[in-house]
Protein backbone atom coordinates (compact mmCIF):
# COMPACT_ATOMS: atom_id res chain seq x y z
CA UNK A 1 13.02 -55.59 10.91
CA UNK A 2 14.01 -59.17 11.54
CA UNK A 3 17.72 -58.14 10.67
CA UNK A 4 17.47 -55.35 13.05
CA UNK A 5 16.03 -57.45 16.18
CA UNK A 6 18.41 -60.16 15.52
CA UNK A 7 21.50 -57.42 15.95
CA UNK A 8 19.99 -56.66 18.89
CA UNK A 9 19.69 -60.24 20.57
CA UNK A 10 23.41 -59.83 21.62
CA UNK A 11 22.82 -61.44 25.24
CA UNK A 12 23.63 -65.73 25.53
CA UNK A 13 20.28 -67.63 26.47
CA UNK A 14 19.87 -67.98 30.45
CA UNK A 15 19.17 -71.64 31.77
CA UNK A 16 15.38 -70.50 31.83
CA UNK A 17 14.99 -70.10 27.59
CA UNK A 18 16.97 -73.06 26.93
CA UNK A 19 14.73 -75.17 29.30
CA UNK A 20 11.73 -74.12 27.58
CA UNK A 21 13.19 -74.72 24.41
CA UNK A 22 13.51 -78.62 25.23
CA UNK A 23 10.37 -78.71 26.04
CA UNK A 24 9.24 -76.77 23.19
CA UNK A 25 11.37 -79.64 21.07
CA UNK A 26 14.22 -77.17 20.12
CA UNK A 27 17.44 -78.88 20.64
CA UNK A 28 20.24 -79.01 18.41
CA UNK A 29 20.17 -81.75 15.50
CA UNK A 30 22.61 -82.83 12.60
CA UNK A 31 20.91 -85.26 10.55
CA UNK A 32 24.38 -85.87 9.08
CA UNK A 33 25.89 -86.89 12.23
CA UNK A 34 23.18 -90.00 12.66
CA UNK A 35 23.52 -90.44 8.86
CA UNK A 36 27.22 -91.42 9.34
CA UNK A 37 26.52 -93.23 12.80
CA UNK A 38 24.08 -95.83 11.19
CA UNK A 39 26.16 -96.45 7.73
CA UNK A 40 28.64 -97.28 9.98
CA UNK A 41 27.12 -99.31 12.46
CA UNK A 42 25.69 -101.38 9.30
CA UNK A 43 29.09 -101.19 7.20
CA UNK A 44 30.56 -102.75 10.52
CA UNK A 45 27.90 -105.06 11.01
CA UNK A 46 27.80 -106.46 7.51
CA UNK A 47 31.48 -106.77 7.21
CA UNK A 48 31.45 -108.54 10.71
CA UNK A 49 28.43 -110.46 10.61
CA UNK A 50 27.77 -110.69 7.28
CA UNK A 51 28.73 -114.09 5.73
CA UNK A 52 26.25 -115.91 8.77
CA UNK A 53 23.43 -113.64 7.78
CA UNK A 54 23.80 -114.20 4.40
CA UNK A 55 24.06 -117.88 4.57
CA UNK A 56 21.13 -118.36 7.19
CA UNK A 57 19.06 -116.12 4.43
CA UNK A 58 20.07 -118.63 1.70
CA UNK A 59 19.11 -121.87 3.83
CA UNK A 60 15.50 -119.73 4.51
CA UNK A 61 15.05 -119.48 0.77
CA UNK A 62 16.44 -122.83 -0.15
CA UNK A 63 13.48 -124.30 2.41
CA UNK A 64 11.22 -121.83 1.34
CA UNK A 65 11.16 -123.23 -2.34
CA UNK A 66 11.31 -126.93 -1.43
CA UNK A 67 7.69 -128.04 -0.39
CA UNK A 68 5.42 -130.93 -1.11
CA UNK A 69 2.67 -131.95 -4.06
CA UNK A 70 0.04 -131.30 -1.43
CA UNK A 71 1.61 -128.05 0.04
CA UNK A 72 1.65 -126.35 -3.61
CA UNK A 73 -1.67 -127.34 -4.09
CA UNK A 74 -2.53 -125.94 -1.37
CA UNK A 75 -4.65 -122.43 -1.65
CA UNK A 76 -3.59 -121.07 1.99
CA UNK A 77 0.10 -122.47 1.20
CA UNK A 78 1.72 -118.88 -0.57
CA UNK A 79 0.34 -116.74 2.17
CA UNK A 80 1.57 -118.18 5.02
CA UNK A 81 4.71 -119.71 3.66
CA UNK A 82 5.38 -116.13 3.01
CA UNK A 83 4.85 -114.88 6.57
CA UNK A 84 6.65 -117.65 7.76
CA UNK A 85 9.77 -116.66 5.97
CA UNK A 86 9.20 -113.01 6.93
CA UNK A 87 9.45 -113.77 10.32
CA UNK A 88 12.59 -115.43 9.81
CA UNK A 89 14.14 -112.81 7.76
CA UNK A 90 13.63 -110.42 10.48
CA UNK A 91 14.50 -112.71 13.11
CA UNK A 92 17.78 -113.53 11.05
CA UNK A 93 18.67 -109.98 10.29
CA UNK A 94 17.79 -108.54 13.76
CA UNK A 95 21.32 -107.98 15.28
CA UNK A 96 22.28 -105.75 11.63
CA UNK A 97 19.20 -104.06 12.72
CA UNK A 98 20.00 -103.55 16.20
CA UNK A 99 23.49 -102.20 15.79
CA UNK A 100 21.94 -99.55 13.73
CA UNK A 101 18.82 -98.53 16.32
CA UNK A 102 21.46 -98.32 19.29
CA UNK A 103 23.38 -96.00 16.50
CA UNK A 104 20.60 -93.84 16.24
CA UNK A 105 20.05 -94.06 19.68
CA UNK A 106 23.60 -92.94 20.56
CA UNK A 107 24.17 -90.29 17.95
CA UNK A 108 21.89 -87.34 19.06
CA UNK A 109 24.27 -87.67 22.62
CA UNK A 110 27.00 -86.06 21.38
CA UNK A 111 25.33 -82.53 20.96
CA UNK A 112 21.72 -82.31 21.92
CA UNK A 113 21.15 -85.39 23.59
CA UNK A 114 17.18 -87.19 24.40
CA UNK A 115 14.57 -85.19 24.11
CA UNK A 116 10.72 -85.91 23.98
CA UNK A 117 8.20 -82.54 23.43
CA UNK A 118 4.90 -83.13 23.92
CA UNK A 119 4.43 -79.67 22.30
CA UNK A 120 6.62 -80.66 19.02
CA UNK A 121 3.98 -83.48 18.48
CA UNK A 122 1.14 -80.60 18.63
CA UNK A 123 0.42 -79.94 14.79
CA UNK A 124 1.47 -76.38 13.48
CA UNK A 125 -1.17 -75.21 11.02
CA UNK A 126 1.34 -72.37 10.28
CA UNK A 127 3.47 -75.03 8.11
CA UNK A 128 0.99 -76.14 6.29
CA UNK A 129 0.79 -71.78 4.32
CA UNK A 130 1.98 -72.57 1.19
CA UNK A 131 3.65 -68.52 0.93
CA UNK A 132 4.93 -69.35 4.43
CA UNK A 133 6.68 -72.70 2.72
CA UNK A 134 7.46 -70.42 -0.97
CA UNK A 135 9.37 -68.05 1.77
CA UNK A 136 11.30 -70.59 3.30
CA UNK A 137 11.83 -72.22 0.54
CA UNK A 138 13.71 -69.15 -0.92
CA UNK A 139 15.45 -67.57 2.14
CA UNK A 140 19.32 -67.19 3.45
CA UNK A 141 18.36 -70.63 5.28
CA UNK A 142 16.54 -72.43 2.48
CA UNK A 143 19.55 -71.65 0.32
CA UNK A 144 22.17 -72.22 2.67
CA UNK A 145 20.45 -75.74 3.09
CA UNK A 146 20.27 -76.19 -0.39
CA UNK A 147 24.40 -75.78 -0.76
CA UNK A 148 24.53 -78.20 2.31
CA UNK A 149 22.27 -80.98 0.10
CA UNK A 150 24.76 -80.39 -3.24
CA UNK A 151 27.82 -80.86 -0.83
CA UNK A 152 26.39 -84.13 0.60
CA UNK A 153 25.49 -85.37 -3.10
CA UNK A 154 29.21 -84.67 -4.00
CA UNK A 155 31.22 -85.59 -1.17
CA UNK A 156 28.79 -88.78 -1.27
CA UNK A 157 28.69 -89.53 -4.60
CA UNK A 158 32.55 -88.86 -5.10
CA UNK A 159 33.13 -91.87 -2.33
CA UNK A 160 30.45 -93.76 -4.00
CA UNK A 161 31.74 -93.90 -7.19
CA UNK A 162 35.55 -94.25 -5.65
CA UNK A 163 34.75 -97.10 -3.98
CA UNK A 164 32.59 -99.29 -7.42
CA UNK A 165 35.73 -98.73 -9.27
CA UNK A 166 38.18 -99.37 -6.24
CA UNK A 167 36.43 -102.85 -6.24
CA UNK A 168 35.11 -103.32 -9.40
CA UNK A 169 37.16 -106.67 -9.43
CA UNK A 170 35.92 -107.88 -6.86
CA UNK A 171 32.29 -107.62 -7.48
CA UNK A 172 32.98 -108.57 -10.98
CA UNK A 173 34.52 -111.96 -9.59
CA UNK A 174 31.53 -112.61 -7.53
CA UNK A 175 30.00 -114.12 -10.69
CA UNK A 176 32.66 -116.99 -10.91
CA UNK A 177 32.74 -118.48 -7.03
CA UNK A 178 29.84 -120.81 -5.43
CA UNK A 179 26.65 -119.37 -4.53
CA UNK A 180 27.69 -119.86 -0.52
CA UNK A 181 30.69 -118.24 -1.04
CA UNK A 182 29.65 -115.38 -2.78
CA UNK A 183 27.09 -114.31 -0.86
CA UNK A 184 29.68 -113.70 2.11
CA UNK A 185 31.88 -112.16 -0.12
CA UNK A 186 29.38 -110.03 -1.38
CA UNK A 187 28.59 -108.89 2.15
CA UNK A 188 31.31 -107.98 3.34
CA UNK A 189 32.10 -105.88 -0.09
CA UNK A 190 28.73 -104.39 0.92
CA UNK A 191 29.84 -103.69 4.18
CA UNK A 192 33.03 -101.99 3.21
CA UNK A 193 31.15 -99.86 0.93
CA UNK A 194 29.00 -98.94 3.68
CA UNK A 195 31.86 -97.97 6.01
CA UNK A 196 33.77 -95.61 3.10
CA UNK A 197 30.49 -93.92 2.69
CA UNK A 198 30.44 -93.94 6.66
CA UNK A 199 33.65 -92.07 6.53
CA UNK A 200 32.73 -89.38 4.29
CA UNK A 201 29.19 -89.07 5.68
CA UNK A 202 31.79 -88.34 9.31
CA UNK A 203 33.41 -85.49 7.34
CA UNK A 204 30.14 -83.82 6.56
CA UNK A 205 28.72 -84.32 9.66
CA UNK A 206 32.48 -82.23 11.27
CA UNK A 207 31.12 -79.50 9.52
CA UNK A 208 27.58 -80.09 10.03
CA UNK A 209 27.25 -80.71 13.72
CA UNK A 210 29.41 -77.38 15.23
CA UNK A 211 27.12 -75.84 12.21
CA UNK A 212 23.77 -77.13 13.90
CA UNK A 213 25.25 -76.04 17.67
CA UNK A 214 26.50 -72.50 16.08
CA UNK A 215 22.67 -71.98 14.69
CA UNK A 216 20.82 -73.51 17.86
CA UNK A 217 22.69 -70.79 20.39
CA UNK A 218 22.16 -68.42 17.89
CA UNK A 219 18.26 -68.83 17.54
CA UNK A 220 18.50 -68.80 21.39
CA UNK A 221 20.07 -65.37 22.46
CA UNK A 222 18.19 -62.70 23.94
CA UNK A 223 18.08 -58.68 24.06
CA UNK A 224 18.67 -57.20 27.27
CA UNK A 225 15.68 -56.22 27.95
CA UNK A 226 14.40 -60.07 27.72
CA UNK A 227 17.06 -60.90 30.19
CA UNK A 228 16.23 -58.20 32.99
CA UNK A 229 12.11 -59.20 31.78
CA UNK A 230 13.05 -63.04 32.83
CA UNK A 231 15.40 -61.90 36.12
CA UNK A 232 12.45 -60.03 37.17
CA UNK A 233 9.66 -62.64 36.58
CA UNK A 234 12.23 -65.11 38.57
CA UNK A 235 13.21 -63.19 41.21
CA UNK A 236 9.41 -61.64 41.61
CA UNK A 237 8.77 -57.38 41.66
CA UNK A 238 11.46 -55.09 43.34
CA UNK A 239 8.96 -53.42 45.81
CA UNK A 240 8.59 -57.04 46.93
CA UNK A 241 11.79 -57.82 47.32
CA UNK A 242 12.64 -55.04 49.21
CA UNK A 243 9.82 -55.78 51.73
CA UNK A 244 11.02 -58.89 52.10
CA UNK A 245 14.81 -58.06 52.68
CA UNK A 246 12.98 -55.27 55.19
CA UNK A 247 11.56 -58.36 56.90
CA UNK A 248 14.97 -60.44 57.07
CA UNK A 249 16.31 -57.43 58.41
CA UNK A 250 13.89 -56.72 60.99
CA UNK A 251 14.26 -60.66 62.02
CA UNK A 252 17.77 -60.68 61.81
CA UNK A 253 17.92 -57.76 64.20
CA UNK A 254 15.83 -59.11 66.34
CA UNK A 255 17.35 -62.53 66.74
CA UNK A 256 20.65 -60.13 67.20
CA UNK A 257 19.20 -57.91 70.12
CA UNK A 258 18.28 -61.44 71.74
CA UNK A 259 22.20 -61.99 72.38
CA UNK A 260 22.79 -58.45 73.78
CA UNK A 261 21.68 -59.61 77.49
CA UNK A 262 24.56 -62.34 77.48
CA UNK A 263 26.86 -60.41 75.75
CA UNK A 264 29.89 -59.81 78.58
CA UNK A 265 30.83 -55.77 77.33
CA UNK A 266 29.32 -53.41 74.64
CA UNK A 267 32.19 -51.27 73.12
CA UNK A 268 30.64 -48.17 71.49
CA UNK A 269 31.88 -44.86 69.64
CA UNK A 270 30.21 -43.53 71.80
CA UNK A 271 27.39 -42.78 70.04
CA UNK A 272 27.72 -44.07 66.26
CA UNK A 273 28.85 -47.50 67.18
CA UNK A 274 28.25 -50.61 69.15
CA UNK A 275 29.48 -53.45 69.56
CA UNK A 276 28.60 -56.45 71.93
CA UNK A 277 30.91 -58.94 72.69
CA UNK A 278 30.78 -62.38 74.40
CA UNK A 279 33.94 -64.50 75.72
CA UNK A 280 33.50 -68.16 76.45
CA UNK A 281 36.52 -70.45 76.92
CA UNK A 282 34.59 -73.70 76.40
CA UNK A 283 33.50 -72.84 73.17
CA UNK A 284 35.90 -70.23 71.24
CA UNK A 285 39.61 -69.51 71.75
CA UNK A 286 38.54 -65.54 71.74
CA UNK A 287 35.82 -63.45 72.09
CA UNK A 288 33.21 -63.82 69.97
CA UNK A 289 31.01 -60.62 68.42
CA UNK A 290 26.83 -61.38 69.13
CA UNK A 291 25.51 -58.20 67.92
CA UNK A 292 26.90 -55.18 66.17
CA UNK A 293 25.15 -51.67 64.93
CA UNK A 294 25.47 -48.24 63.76
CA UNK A 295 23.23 -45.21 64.66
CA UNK A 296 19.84 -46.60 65.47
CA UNK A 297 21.21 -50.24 65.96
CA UNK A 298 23.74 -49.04 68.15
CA UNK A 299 21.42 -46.99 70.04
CA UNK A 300 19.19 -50.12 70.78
CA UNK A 301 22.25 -52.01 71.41
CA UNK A 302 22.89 -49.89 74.02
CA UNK A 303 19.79 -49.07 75.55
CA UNK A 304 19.31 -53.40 75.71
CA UNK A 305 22.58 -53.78 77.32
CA UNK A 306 21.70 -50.95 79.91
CA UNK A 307 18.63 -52.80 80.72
CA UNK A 308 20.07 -55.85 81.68
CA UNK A 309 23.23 -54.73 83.16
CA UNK A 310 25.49 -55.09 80.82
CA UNK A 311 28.78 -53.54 81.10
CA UNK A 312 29.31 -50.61 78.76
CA UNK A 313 32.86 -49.42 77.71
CA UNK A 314 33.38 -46.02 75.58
CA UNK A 315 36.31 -46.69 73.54
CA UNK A 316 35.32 -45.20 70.04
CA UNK A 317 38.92 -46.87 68.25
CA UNK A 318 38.15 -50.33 69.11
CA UNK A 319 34.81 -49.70 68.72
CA UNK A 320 35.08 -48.95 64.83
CA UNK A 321 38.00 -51.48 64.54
CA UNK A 322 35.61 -54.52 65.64
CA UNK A 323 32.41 -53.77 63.55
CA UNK A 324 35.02 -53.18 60.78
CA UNK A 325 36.99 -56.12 61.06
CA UNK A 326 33.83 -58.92 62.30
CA UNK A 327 30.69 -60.39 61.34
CA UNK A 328 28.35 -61.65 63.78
CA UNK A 329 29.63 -65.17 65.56
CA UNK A 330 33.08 -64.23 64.38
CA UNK A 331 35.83 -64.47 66.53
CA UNK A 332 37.84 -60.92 67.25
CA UNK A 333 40.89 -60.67 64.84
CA UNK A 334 44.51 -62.16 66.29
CA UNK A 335 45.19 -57.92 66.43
CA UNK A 336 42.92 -56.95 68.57
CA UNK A 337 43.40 -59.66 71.51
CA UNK A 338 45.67 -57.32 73.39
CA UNK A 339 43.21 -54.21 73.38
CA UNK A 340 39.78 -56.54 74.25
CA UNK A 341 41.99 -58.73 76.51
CA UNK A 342 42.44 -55.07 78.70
CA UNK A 343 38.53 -54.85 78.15
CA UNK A 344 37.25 -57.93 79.20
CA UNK A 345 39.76 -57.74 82.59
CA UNK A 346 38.39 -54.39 83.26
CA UNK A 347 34.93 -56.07 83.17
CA UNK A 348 35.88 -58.76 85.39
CA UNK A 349 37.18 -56.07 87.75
CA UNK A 350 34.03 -54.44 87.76
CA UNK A 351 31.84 -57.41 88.75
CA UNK A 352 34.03 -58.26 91.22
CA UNK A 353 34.00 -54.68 92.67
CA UNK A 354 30.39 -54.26 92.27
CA UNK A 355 29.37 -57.90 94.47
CA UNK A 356 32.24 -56.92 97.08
CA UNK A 357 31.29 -53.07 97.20
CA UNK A 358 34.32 -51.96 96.30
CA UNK A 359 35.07 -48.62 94.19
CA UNK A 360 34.70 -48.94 91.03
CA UNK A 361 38.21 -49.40 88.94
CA UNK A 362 38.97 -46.51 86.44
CA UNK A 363 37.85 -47.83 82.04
CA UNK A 364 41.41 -48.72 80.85
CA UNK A 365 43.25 -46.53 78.18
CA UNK A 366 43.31 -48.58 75.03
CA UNK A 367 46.15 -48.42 72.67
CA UNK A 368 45.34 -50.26 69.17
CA UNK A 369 48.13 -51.47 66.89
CA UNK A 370 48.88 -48.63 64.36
CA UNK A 371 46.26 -50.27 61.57
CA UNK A 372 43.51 -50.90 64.13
């Protein structure tokens, strides 16, 4: 069964499931990666800083074992003499110490970055099943992690061991030079050690980390259905939806029928189109389409336009052409400026008639350009 629902989680995770997986504390993690970012940051700091911290440490002992009669007979002496140098120990060692908490800091950046979960803190009584921990323990992913342990133990090891008999010498010399000396020396040897371990620590974590960002999207895909399941919870039910696109509609509309009264000529198809146009020089270099409809639209256009006097032109070509070719508050296309240019001087012929008393001049006889 769990073979058979994971073939079926073919679908990558939507923003949505990997947002609640940060907060549920799931984020990709490669131990190895932070492994080799701290034994280097020490290695480095060691080799760098070394030979002062080892010296200060010396001076702290050196003063820690030099005291008077009364201070050794002293009952309360041991205790704090020892606090006293644990303070400075710390205080001495802090910046190997810091290099290697801003390395741990830094590591988890490069794939899954920061994350606190309140909910990863939350105790899971489910780990504590001792079958539950026999399963894992024996699974695909208990034994892949198991190869992943034996390859860190050789690849490890191997450098380990390379590096005792690359400076066997040297640590074999320590023996011979003064105590100051040595104690550098045998620092930086330290810290070289470190930083060869760091290295091959860097090659396990190449494998490790694309590994850890391979499983994490993996664990994270979805079936189908779960993806139309979430676009449904996000974008609410589809009856609802509809209503309110109905409602958008119905305002849109009604904001549109608002422009029909200063719209200067409605072109219709008569009767399946209309389209109301508006032509102000201050504002647009050519007319400009307020309101546009088909059927029951158009029908309203007209019967608003009749109401307030606008002019109404039957010219079914242009008519289609414009609610083809415009949005509303678009300007006309460059094609059609000859073919609304005769429309809009008709118009101002008619108002002009109409306040003199004039007959009215004949509706001009369009002719569109052959893809109009």
């Amino acid at each position: 069964m769990a073979e058979q629902d994971r073939d079926q989680r073919t679908e990558q995770a939507t923003p949505k499931r990997i947002e609640d997986a940060r907060r549920r504390g799931e984020v990709p993690r490669s131990r190895d990666l932070t492994s080799a970012a701290v034994l280097l940051a020490a290695g480095a700091g060691l080799y760098g800083l070394g030979g002062v911290v080892g010296g200060q440490l010396l001076a702290m002992m050196r003063d820690a074992f030099t005291f008077s009669r009364a201070e050794a007979l002293d009952e309360s002496m041991p205790a704090l003499a020892f606090g006293r140098a644990v303070g400075e120990a710390l205080l001495i060692c802090a910046p190997l110490f810091g290099l290697m908490l801003v390395a741990a800091l830094l590591a988890p950046l490069a794939i899954g970055g920061w994350n606190f979960s309140s909910e990863a803190l939350a105790p899971k009584w489910e780990r504590l099943d001792p079958v539950a921990g026999f399963r894992r323990l024996f699974s695909v992913a208990g034994l892949i992690e198991l190869g992943k342990s034996l390859a860190r133990f050789a690849v490890v090891g191997g450098a380990g061991a390379l590096v005792l008999w690359v400076q066997s010498d040297e640590l074999l010399a320590l023996g011979r030079e003064p105590l100051t000396l040595a104690i550098g020396h045998a620092m930086g040897l330290a810290g070289m050690a470190l930083i060869a371990l760091a290295a091959s620590m860097v090659l396990i974590a190449a494998v490790d980390a694309p590994l850890a960002l391979w499983q994490h999207r993996r664990s994270l895909r979805m079936t189908r259905q779960e993806v139309r399941d979430e676009l449904r919870e996000n974008e609410g039910n589809p009856e609802v939806r509809g209503k309110i696109r109905a409602r958008q509609q119905a305002v849109a509309r009604s904001r549109m029928m608002q422009e029909v009264p200063k719209a200067d000529v409605v072109v219709t198809n008569p009767t399946h189109y209309a389209v109301a146009l508006r032509y102000d020089e201050s504002r647009s270099r050519a007319p400009v389409v307020v309101a546009k409809g088909r059927d029951l639209v158009a029908a309203r256009i007209r019967a608003v336009a009749s109401e307030h006097g606008v002019p109404i032109l039957e010219a079914p070509p242009l008519a289609r052409a414009l609610h083809a070719a415009c949005d509303l508050g678009e300007e006309i296309p460059a094609r059609l400026y000859a073919a609304v240019a005769q429309v809009l001087a008709y118009v101002y012929q008619l108002r002009a008639a109409r306040r003199a008393g004039s007959p009215l001049p004949a509706a001009p006889s369009l002719d569109l350009p052959a893809d109009g």
